[in-house]
C-alpha atoms as a PDB file:
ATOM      1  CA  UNK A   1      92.786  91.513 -25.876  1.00  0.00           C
ATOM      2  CA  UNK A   2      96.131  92.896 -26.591  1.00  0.00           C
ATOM      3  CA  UNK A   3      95.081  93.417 -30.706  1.00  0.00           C
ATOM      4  CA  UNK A   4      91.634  94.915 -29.396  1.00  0.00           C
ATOM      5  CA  UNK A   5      93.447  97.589 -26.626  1.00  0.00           C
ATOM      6  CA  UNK A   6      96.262  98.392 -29.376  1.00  0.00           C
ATOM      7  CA  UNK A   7      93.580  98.948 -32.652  1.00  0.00           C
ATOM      8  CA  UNK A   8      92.846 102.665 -31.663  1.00  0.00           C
ATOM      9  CA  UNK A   9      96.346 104.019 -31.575  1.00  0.00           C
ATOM     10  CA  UNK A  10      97.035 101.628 -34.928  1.00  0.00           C
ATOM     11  CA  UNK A  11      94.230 103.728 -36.654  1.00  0.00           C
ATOM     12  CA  UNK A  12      94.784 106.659 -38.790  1.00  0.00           C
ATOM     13  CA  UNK A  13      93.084 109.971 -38.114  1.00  0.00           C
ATOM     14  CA  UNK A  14      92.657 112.549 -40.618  1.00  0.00           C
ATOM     15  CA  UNK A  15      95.899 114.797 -39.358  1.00  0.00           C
ATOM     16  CA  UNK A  16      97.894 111.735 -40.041  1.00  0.00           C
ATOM     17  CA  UNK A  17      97.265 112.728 -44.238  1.00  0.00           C
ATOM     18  CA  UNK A  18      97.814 116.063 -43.777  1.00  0.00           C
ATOM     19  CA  UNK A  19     100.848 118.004 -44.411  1.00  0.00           C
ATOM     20  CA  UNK A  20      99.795 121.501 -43.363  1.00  0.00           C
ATOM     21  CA  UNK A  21      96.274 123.637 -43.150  1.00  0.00           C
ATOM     22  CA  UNK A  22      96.031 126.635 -44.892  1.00  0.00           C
ATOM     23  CA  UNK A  23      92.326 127.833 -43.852  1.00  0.00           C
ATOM     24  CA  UNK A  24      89.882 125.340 -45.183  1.00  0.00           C
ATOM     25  CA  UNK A  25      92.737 123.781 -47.588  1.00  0.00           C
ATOM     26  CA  UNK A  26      94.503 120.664 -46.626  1.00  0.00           C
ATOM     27  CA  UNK A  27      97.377 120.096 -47.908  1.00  0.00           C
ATOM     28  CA  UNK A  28      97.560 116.048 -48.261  1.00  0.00           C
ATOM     29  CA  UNK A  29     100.515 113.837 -48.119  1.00  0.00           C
ATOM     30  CA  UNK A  30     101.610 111.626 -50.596  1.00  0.00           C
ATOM     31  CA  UNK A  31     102.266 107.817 -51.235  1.00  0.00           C
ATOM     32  CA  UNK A  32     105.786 108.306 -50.049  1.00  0.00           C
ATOM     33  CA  UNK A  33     105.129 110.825 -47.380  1.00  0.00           C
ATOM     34  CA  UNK A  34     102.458 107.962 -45.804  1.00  0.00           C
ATOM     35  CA  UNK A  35     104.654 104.616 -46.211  1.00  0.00           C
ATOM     36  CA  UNK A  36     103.492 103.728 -49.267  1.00  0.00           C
ATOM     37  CA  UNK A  37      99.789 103.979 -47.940  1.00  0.00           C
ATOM     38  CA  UNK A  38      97.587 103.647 -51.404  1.00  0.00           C
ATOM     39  CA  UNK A  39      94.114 104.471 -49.191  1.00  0.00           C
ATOM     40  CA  UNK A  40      95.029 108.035 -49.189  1.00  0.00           C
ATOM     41  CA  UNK A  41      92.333 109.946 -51.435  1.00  0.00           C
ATOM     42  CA  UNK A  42      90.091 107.159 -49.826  1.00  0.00           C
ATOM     43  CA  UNK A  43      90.962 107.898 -46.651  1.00  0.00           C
ATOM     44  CA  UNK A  44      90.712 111.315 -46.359  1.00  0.00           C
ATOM     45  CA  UNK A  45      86.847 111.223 -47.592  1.00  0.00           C
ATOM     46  CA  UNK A  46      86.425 109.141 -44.992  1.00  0.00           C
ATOM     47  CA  UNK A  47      88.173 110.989 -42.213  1.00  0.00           C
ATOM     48  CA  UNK A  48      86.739 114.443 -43.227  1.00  0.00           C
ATOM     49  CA  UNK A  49      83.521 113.764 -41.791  1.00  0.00           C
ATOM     50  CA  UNK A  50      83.270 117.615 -40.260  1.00  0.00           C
ATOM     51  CA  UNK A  51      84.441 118.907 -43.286  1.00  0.00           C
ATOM     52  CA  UNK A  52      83.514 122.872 -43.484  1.00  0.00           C
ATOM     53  CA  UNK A  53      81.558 123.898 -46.330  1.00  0.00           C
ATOM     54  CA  UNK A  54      84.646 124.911 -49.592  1.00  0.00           C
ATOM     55  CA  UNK A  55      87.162 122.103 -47.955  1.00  0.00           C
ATOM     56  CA  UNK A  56      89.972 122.258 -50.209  1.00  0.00           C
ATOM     57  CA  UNK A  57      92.293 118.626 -50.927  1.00  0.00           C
ATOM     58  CA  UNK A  58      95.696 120.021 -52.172  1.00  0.00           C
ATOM     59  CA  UNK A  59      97.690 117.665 -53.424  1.00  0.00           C
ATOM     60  CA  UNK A  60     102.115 118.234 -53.568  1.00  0.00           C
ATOM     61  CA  UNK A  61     103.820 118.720 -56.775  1.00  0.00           C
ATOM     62  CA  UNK A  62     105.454 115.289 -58.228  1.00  0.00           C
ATOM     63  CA  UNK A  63     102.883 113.934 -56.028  1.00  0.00           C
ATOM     64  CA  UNK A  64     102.152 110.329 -55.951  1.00  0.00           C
ATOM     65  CA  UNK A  65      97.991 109.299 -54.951  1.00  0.00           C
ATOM     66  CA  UNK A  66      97.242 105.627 -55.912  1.00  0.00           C
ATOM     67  CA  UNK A  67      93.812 103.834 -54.906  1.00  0.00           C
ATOM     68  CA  UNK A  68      94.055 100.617 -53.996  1.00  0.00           C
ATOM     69  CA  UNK A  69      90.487 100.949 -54.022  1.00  0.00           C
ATOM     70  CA  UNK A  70      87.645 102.769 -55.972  1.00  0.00           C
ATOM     71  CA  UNK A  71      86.667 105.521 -53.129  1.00  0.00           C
ATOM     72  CA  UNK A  72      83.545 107.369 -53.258  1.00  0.00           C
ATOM     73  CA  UNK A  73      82.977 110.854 -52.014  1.00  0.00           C
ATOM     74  CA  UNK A  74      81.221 112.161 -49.403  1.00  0.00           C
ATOM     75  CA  UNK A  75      77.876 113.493 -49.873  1.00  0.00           C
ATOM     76  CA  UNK A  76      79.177 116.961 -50.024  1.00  0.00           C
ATOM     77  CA  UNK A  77      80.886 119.225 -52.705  1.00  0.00           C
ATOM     78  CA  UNK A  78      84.961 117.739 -52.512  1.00  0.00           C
ATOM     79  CA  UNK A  79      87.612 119.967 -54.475  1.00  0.00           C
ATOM     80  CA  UNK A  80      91.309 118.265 -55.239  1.00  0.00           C
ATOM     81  CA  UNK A  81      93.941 120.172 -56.561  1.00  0.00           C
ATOM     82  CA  UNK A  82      97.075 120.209 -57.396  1.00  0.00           C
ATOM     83  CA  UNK A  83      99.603 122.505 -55.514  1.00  0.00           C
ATOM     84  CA  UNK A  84     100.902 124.320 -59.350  1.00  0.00           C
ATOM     85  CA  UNK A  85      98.238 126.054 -61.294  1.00  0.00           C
ATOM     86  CA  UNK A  86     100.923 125.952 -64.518  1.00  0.00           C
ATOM     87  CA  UNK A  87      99.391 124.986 -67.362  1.00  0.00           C
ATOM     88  CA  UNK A  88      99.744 122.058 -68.680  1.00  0.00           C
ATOM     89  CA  UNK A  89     100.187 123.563 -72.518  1.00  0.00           C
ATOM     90  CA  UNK A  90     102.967 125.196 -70.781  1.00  0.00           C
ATOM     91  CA  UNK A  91     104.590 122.831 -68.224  1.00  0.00           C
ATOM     92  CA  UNK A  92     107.939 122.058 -69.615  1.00  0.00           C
ATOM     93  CA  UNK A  93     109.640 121.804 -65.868  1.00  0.00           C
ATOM     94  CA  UNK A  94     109.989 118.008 -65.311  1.00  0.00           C
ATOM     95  CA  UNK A  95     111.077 119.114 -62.300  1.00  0.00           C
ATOM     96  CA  UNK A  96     107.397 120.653 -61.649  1.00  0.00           C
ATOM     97  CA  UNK A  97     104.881 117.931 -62.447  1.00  0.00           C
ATOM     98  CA  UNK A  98     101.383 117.726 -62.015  1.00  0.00           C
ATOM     99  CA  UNK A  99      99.983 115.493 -58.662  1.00  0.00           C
ATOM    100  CA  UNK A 100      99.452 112.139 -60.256  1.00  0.00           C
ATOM    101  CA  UNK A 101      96.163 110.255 -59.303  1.00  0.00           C
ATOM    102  CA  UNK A 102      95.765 106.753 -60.713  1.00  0.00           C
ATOM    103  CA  UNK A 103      94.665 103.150 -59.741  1.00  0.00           C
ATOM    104  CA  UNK A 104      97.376 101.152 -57.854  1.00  0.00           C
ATOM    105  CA  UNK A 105      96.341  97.415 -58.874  1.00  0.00           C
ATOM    106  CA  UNK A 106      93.555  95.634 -61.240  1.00  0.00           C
ATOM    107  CA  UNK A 107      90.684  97.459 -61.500  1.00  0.00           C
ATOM    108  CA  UNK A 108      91.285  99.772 -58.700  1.00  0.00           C
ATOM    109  CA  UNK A 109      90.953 103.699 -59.497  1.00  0.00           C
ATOM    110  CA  UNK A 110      87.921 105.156 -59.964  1.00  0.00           C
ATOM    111  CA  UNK A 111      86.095 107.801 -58.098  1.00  0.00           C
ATOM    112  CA  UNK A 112      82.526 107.729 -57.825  1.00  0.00           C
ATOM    113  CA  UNK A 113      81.418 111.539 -56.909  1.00  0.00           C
ATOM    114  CA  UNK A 114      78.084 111.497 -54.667  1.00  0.00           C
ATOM    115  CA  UNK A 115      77.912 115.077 -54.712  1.00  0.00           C
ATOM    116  CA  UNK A 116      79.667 118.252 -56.891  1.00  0.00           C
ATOM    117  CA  UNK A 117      83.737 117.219 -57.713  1.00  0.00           C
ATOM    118  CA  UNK A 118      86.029 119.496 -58.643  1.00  0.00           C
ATOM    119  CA  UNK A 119      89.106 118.414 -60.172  1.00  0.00           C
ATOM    120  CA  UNK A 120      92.125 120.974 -60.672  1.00  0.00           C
ATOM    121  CA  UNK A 121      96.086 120.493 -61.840  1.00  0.00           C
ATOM    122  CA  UNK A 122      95.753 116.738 -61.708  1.00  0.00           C
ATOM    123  CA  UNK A 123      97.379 114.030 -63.751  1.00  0.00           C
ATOM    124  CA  UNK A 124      94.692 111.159 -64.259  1.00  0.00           C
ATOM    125  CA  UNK A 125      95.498 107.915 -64.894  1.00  0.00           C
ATOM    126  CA  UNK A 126      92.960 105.429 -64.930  1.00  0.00           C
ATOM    127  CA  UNK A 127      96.485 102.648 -65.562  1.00  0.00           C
ATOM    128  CA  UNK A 128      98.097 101.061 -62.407  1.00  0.00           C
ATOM    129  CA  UNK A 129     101.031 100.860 -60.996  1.00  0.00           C
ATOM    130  CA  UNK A 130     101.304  96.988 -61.932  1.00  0.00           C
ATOM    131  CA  UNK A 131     100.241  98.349 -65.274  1.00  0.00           C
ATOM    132  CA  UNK A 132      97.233  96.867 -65.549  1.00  0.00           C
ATOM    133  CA  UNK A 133      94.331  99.273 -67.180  1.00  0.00           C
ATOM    134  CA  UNK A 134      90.860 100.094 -65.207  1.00  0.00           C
ATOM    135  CA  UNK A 135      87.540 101.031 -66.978  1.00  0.00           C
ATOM    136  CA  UNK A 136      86.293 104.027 -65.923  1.00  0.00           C
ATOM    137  CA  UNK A 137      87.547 106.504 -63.717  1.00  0.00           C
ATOM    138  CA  UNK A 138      85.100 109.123 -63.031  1.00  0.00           C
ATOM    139  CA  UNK A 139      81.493 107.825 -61.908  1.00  0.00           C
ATOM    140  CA  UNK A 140      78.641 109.703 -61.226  1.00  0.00           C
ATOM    141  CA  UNK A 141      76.873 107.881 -58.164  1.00  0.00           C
ATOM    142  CA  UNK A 142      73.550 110.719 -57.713  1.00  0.00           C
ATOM    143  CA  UNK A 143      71.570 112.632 -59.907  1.00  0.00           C
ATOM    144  CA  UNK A 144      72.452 116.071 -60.869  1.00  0.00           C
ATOM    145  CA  UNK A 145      75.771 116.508 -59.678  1.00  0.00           C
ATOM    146  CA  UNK A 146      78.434 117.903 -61.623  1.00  0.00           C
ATOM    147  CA  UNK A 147      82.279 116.925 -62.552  1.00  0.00           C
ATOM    148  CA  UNK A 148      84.714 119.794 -63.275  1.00  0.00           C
ATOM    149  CA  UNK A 149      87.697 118.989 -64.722  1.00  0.00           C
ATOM    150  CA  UNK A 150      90.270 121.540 -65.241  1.00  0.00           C
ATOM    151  CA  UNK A 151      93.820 122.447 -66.380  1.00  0.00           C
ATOM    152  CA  UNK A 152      93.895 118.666 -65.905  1.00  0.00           C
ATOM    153  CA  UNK A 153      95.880 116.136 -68.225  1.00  0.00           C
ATOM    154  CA  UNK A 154      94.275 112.658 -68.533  1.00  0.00           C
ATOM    155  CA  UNK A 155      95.798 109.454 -69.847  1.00  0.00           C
ATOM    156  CA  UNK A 156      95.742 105.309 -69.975  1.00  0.00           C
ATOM    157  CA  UNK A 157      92.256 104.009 -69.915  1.00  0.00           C
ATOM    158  CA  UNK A 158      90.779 100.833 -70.996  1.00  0.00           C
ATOM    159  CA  UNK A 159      87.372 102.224 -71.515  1.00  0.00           C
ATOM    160  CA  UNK A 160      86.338 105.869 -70.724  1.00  0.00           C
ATOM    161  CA  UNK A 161      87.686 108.211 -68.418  1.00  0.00           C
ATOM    162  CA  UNK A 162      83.859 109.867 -67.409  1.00  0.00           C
ATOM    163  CA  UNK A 163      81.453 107.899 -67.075  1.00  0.00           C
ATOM    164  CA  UNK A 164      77.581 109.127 -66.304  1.00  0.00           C
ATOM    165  CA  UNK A 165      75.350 106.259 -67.427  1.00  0.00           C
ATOM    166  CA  UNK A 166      72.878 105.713 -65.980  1.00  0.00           C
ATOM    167  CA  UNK A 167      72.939 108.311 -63.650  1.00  0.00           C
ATOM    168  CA  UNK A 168      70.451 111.579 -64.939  1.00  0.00           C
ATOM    169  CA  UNK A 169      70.990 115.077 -64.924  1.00  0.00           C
ATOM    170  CA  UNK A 170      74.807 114.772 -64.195  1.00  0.00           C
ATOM    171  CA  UNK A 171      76.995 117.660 -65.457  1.00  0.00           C
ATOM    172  CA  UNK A 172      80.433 117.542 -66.486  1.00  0.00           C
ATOM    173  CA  UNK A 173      82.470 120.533 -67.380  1.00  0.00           C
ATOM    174  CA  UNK A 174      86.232 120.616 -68.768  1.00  0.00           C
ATOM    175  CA  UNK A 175      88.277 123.120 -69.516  1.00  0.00           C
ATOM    176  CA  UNK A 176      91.828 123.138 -70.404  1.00  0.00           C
ATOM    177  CA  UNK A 177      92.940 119.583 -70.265  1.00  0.00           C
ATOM    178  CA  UNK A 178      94.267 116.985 -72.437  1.00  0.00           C
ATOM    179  CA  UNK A 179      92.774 113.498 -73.225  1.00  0.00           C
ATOM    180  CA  UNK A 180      95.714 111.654 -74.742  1.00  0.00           C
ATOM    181  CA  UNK A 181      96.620 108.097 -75.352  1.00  0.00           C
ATOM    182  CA  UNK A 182      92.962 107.413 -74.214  1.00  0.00           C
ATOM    183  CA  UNK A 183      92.811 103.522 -74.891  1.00  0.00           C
ATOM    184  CA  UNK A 184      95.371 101.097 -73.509  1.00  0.00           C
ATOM    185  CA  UNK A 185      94.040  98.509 -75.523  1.00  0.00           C
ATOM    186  CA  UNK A 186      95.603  96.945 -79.087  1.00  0.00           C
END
């Protein structure tokens, strides 16, 4: 009774991820800033369900997102970005790093995009925290949708990074971002 009665105030709500609100933008906390929470990105396409139409995810400079998990977004257009639009030919600030997404254990880290994704001033890594390598890390999960990836830097994969089989009509646009050390196998 006690565990039933306590499990609403226990659960997270969508303000609970965000930092601030700048118009339709939310500006999304971080691993840190959440207690080590690795459910963020999946959270917050769960949470969003009244999302307005251009909802914005901004994610902080020297960021941290893991997924424990391989989240999938909603059936709407979702747009992440990262809070610095430098880029990344000229970022030579460590102090001013890209957000880093990336899987947080086995084969967790992967987003499967149900509708139009747009990626922006994100660090991709499809290798975990515990350093073990996941297969894919964008899926298309409907027909004709598109991924844009831009300004974007990509790295640490065991297979590919975009993935679109068997999924038809799906769209993926890049522009401005490095692919580097794109296989973490020997």
């Amino acid at each position: 009774i006690i565990l039933v009665a306590l499990s609403p105030m226990l659960a997270q709500e969508l303000n609970d991820y965000v930092e601030a609100v700048r118009g339709d933008t939310l500006v999304i906390r971080d691993f840190f800033d959440m207690s080590e929470d690795a459910t963020i990105i999946e959270q917050i396409f769960a949470l969003d369900d009244a999302a307005p139409a251009g909802r914005v995810y901004e994610l902080k400079t020297n960021g941290y997102y893991p997924m424990a998990a391989n989240p999938t977004t909603p059936a709407r257009p979702v747009t992440i970005i990262g809070q610095d639009y430098t880029r990344v030919v000229n970022a030579d600030d460590p102090a001013v790093a890209q957000p880093k997404i990336c899987g947080y254990s086995g084969n967790a880290g992967a987003i499967t995009f149900n509708d139009d994704l747009t990626v922006k001033n994100c660090a991709v890594y499809q290798i975990a925290a515990d350093g073990t390598l996941g297969w894919a890390f964008f899926g298309a999960g409907t027909a004709d949708k598109t991924l844009t990836l831009e300004n974007c830097l990509m790295e640490h994969t065991r297979w590919v990074m975009l993935q679109s089989n068997p999924v038809p009509g799906t769209s993926v646009h890049i522009n401005d971002c490095y692919f580097v050390n794109m296989t973490g196998e020997p």
